[in-house]
N, C-alpha and C. Protein backbone atom coordinates (compact mmCIF):
# COMPACT_ATOMS: atom_id res chain seq x y z
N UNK A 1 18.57 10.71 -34.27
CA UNK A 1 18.35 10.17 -32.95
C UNK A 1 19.38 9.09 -32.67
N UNK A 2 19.38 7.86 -33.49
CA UNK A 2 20.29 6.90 -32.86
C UNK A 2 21.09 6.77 -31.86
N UNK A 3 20.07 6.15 -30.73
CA UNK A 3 21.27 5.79 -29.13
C UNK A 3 21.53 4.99 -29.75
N UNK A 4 21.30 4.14 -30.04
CA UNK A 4 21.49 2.57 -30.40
C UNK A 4 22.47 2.62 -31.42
N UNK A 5 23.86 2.13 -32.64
CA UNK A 5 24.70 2.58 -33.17
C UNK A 5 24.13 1.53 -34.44
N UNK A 6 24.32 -0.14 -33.55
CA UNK A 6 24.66 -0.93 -33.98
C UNK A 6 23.37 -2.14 -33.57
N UNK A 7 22.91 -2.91 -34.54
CA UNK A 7 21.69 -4.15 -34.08
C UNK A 7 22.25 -4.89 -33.10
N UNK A 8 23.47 -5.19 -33.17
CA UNK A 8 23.69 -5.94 -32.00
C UNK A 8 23.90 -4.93 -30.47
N UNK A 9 23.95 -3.97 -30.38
CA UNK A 9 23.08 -2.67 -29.09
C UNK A 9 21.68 -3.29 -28.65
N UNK A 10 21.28 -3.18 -29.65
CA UNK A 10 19.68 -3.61 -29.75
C UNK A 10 20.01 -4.91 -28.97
N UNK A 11 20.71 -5.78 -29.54
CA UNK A 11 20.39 -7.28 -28.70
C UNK A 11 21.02 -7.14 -27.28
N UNK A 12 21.68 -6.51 -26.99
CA UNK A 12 22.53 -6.05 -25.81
C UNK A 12 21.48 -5.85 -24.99
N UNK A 13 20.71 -4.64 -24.96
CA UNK A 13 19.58 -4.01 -24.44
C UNK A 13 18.01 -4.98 -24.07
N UNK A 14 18.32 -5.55 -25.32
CA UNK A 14 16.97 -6.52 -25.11
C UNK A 14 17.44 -7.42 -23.83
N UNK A 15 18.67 -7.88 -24.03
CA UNK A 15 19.02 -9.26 -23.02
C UNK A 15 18.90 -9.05 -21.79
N UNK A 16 18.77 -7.68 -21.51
CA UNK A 16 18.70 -7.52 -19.97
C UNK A 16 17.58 -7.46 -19.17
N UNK A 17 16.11 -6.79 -20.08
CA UNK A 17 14.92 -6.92 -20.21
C UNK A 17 14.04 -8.42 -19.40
N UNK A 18 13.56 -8.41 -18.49
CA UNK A 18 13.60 -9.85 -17.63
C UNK A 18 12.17 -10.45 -18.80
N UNK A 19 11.45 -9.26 -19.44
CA UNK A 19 10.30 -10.28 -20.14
C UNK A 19 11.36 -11.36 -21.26
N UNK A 20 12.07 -10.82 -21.40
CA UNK A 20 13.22 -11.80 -22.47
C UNK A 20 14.19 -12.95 -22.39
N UNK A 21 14.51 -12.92 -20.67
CA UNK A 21 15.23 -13.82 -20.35
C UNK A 21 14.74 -14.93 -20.45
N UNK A 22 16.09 -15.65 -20.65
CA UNK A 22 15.90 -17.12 -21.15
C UNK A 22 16.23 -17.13 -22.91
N UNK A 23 15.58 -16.34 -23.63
CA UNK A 23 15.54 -15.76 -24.87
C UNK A 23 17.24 -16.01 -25.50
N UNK A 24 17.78 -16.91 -26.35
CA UNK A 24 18.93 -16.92 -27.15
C UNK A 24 19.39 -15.87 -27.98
N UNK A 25 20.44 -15.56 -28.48
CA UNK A 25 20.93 -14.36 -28.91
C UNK A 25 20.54 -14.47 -30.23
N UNK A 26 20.11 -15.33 -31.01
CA UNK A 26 19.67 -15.69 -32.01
C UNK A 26 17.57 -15.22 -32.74
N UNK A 27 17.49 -15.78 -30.84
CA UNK A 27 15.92 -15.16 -30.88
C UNK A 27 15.59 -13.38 -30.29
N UNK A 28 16.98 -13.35 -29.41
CA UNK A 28 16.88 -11.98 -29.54
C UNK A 28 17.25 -10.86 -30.70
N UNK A 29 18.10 -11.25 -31.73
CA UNK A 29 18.40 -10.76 -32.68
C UNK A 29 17.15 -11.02 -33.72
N UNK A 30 16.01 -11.54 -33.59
CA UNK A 30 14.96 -11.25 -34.60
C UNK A 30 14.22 -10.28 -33.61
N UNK A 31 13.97 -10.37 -32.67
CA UNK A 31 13.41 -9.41 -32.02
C UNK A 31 13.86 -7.72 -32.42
N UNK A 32 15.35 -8.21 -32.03
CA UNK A 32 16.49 -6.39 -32.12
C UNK A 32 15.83 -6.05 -33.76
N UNK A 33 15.24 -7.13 -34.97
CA UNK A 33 15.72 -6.77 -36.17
C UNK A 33 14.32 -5.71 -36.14
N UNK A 34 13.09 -6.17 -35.29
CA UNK A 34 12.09 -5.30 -35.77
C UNK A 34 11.23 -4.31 -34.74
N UNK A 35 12.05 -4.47 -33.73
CA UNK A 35 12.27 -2.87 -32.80
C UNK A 35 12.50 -1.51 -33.24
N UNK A 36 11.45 -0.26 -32.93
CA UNK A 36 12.11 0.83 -33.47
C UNK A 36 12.63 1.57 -32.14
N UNK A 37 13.64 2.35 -32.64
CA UNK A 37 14.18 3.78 -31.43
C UNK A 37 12.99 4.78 -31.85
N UNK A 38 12.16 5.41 -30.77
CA UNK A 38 11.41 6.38 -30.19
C UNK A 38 11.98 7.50 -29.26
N UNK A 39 11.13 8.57 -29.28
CA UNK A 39 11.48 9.63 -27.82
C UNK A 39 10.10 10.09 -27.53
N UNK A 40 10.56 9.81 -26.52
CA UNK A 40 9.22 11.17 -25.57
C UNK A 40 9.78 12.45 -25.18
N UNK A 41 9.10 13.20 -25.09
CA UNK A 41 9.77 14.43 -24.58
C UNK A 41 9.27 14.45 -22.75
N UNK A 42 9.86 14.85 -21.90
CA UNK A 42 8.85 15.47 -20.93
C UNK A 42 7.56 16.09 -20.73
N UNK A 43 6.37 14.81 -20.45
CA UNK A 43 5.18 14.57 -20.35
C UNK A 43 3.84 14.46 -21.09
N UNK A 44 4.70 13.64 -22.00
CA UNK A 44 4.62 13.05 -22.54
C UNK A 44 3.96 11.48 -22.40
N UNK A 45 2.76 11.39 -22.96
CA UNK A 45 1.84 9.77 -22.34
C UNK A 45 2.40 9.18 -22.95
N UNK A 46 3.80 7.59 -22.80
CA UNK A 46 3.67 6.73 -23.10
C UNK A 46 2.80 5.50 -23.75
N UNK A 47 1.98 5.87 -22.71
CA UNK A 47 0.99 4.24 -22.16
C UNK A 47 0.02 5.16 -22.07
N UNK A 48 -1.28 4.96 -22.16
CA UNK A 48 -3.27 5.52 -21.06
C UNK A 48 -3.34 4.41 -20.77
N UNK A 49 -3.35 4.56 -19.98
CA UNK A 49 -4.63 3.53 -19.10
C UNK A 49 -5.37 3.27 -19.72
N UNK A 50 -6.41 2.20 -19.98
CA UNK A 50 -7.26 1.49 -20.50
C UNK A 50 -7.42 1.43 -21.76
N UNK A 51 -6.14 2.12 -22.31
CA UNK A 51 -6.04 2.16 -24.02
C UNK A 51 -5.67 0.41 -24.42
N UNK A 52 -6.22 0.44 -25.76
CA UNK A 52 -5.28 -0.87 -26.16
C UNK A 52 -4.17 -1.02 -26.00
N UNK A 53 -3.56 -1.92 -25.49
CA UNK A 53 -2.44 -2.20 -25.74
C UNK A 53 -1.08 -2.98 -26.76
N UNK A 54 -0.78 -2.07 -28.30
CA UNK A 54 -0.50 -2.37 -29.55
C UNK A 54 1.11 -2.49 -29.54
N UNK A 55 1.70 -1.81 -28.11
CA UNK A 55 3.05 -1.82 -28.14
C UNK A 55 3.41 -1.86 -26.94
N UNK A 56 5.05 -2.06 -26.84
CA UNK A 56 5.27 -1.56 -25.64
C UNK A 56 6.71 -1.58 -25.74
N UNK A 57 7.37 -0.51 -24.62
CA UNK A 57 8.38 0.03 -24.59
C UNK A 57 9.87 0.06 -23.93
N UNK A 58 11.14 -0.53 -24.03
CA UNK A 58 11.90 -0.51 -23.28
C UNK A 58 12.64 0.72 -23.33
N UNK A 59 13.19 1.07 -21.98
CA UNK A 59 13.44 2.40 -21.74
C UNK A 59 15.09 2.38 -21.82
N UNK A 60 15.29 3.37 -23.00
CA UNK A 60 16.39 3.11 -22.73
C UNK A 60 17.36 4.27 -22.27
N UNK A 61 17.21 5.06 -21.86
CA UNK A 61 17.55 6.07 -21.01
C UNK A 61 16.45 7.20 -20.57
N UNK A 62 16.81 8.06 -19.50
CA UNK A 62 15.91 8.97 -19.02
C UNK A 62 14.55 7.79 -17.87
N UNK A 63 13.67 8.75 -17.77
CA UNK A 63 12.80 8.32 -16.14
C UNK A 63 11.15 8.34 -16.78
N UNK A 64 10.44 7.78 -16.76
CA UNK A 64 9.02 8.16 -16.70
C UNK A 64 8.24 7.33 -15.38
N UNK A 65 7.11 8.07 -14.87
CA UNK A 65 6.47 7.54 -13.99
C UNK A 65 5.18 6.89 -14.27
N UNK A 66 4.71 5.91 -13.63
CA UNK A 66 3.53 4.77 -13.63
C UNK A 66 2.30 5.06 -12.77
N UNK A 67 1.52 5.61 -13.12
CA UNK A 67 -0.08 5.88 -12.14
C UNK A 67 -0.68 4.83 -12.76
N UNK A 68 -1.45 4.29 -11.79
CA UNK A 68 -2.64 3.89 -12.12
C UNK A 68 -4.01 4.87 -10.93
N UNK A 69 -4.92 4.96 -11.30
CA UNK A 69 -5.90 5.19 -10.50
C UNK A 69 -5.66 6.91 -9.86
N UNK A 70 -4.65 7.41 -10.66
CA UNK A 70 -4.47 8.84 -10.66
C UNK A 70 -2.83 8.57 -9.39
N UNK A 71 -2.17 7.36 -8.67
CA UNK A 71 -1.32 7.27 -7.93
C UNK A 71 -0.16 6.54 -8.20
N UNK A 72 0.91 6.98 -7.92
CA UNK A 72 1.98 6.50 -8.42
C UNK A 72 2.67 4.90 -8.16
N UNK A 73 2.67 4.46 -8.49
CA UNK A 73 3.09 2.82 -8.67
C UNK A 73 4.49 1.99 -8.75
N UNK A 74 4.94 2.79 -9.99
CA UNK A 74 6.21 2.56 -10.24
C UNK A 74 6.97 3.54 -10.84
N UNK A 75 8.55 3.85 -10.74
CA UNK A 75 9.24 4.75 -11.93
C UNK A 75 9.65 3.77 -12.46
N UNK A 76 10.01 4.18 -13.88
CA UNK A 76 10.71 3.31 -14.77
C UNK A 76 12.04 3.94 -15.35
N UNK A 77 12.89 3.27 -15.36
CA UNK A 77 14.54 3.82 -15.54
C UNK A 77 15.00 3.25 -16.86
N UNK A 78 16.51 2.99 -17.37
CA UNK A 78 16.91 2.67 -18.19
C UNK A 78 16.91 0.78 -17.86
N UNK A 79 16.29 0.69 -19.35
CA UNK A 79 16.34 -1.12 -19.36
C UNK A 79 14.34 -1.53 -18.66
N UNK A 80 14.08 -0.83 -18.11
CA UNK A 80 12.53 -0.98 -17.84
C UNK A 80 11.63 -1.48 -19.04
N UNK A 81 10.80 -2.43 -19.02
CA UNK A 81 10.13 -2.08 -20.14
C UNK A 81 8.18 -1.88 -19.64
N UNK A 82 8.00 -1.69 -20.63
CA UNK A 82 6.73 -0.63 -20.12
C UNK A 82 5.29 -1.37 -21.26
N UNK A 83 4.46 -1.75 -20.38
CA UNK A 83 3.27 -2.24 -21.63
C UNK A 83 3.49 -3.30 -22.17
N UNK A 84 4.52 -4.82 -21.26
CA UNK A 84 4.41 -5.55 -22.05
C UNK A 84 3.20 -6.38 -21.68
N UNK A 85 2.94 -6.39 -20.28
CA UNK A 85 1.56 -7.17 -20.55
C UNK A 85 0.21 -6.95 -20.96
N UNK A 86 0.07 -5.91 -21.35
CA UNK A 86 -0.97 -5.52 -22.39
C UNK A 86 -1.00 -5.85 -24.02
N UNK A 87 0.48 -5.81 -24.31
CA UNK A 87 1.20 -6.82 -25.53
C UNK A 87 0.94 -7.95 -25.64
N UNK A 88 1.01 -8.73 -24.47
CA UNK A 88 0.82 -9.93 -25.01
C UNK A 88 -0.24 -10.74 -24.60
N UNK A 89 -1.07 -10.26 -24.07
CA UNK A 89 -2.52 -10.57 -23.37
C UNK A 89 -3.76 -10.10 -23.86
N UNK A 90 -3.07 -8.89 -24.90
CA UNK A 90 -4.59 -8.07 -25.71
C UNK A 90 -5.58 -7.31 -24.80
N UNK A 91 -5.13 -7.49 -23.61
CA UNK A 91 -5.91 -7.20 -23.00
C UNK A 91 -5.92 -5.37 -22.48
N UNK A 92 -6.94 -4.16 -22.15
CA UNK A 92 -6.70 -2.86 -22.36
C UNK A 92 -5.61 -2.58 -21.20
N UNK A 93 -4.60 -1.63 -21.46
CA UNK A 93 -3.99 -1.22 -20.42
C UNK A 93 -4.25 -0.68 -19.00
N UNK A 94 -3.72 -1.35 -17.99
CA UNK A 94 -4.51 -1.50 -16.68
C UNK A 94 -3.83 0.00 -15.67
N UNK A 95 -2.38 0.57 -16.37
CA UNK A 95 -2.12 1.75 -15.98
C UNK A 95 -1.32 2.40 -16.79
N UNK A 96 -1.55 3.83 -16.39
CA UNK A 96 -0.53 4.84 -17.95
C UNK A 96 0.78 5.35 -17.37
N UNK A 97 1.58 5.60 -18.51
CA UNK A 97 2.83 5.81 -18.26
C UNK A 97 3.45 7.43 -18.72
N UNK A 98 3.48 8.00 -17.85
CA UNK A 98 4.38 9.44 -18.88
C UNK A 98 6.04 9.51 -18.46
N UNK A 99 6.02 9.93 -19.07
CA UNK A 99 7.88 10.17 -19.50
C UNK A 99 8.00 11.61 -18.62
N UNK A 100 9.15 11.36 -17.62
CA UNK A 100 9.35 12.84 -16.56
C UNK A 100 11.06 13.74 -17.58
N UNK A 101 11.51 12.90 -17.70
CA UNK A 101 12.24 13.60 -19.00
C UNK A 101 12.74 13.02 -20.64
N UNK A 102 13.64 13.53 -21.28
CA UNK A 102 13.77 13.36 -22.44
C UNK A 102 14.01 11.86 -22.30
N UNK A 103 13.32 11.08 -22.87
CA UNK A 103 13.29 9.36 -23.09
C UNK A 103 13.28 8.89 -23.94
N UNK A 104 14.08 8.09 -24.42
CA UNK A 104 14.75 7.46 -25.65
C UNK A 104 13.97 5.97 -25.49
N UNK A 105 13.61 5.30 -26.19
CA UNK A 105 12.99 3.92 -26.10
C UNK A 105 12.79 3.09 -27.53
N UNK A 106 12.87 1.80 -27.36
CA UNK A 106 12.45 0.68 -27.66
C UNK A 106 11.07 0.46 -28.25
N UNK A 107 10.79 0.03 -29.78
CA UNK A 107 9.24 0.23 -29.25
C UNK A 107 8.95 -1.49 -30.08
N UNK A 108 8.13 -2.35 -29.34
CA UNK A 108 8.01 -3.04 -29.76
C UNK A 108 6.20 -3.46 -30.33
N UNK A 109 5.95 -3.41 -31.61
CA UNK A 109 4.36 -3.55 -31.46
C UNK A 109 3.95 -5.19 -31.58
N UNK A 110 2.94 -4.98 -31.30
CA UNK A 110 2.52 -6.60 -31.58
C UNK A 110 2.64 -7.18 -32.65
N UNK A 111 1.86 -6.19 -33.62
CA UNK A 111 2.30 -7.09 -34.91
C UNK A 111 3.71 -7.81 -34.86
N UNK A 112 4.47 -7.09 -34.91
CA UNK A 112 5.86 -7.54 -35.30
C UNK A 112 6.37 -8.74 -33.69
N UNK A 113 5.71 -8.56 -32.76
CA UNK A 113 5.72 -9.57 -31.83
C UNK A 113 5.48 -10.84 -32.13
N UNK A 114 3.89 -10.88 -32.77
CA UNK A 114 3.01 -12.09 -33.70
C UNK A 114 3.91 -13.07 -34.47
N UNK A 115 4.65 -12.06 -35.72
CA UNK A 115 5.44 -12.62 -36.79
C UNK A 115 6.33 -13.45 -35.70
N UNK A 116 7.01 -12.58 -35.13
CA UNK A 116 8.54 -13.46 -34.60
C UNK A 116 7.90 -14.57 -33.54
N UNK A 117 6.64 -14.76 -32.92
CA UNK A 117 6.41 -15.79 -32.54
C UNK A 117 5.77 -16.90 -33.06
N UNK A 118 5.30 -16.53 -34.48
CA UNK A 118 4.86 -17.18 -35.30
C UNK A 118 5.94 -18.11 -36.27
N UNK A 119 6.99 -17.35 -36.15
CA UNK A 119 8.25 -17.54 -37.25
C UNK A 119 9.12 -18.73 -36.13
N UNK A 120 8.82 -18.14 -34.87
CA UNK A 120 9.82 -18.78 -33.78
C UNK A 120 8.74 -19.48 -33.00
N UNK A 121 8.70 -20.46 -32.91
CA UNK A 121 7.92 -20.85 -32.14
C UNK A 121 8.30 -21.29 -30.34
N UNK A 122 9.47 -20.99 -30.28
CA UNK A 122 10.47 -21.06 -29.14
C UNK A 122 10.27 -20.20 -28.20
N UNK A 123 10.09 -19.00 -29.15
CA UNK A 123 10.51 -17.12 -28.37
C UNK A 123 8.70 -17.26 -27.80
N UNK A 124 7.91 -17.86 -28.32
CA UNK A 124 6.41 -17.49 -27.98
C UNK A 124 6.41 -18.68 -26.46
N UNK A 125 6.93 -19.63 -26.36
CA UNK A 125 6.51 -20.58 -25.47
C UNK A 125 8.01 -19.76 -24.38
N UNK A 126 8.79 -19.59 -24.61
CA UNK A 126 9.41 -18.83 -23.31
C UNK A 126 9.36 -17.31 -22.81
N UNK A 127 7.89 -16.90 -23.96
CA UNK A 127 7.62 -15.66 -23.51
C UNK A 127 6.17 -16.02 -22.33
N UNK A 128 5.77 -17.31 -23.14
CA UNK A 128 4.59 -17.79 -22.26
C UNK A 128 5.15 -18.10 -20.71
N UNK A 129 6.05 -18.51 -20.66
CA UNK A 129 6.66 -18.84 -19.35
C UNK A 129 6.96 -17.92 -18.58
N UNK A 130 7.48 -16.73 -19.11
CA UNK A 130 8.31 -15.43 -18.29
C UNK A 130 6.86 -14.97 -18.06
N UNK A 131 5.72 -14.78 -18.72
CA UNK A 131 4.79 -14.01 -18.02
C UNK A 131 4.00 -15.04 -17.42
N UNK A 132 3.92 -16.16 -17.18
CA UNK A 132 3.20 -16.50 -16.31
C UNK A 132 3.95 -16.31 -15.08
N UNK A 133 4.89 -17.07 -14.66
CA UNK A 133 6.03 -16.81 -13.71
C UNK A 133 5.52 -15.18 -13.10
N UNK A 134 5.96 -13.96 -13.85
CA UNK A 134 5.58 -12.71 -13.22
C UNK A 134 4.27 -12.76 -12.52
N UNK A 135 2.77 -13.09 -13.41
CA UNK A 135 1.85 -13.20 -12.85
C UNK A 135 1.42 -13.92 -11.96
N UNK A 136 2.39 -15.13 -11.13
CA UNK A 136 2.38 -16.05 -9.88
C UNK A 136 3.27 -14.91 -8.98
N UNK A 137 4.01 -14.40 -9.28
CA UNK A 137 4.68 -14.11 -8.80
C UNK A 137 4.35 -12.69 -7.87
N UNK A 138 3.51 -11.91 -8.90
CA UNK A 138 2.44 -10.70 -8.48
C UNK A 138 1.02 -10.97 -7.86
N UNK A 139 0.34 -12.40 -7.64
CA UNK A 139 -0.69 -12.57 -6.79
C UNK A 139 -0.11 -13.86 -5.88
N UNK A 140 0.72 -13.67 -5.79
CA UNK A 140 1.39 -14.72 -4.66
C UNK A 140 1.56 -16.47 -5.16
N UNK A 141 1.82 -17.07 -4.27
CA UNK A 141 1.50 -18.90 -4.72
C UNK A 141 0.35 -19.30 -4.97
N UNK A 142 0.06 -20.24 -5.95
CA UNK A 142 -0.89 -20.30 -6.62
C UNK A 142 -1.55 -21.76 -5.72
């Protein structure tokens, strides 16, 4: 499989990812170290809906689409990432994701999320920031 050649790809890919920004090349390179490359094939469930949420996925080439409630929401393209706020909130996935063709991805699980915010205590307080920010940002001014 390898899209990815080289770890520093991996950090390339991560940096563009907006749950990451802000994130140093230093804290993205522990991240890149414990990311795996995945594929879906065409239709293929990413994500269920109301499943736990143990991982989640940056896309790194090919398309999958976002239902919730049986209706479409979002597509997701290359650099998308998919399930992170179910990652980091514990909380069950609020919509599912299938893959419309061959999709190459990122997979990041929590565990290995835990460690590097446990190890980093930096990457956890500017991951706390990037998702609150989104979530003001998705029910308006607070």
């Amino acid at each position: 499989m390898a899209v990815l050649k080289r770890q520093s790809d991996k950090v390339d890919v991560l940096a563009q990812v907006p749950l990451f920004e802000g994130l140093s090349k230093k804290d993205l390179t522990q991240i890149a170290r414990r990311v795996r490359e995945v594929e879906f094939v065409p239709g293929d469930h990413m994500i269920v809906a109301g499943a736990s949420g143990n991982e989640a996925f940056v896309v790194l080439e090919g398309r999958a689409t976002v239902r919730r409630n049986g209706r479409k929401i979002a597509e997701l393209t290359s650099g998308d990432i998919a399930g992170e706020m179910s990652l980091i909130t514990d909380l069950p996935r609020n919509a599912g994701v299938r893959a419309d063709t061959f999709l190459p991805a990122l997979r990041i699980e929590r565990n290995d999320l835990n460690v590097i915010m446990d190890e980093y205590p930096t990457v956890a307080v500017k991951l706390l920031r990037t998702v609150a920010r989104r979530l003001v940002e998705a029910i308006g001014s607070y």
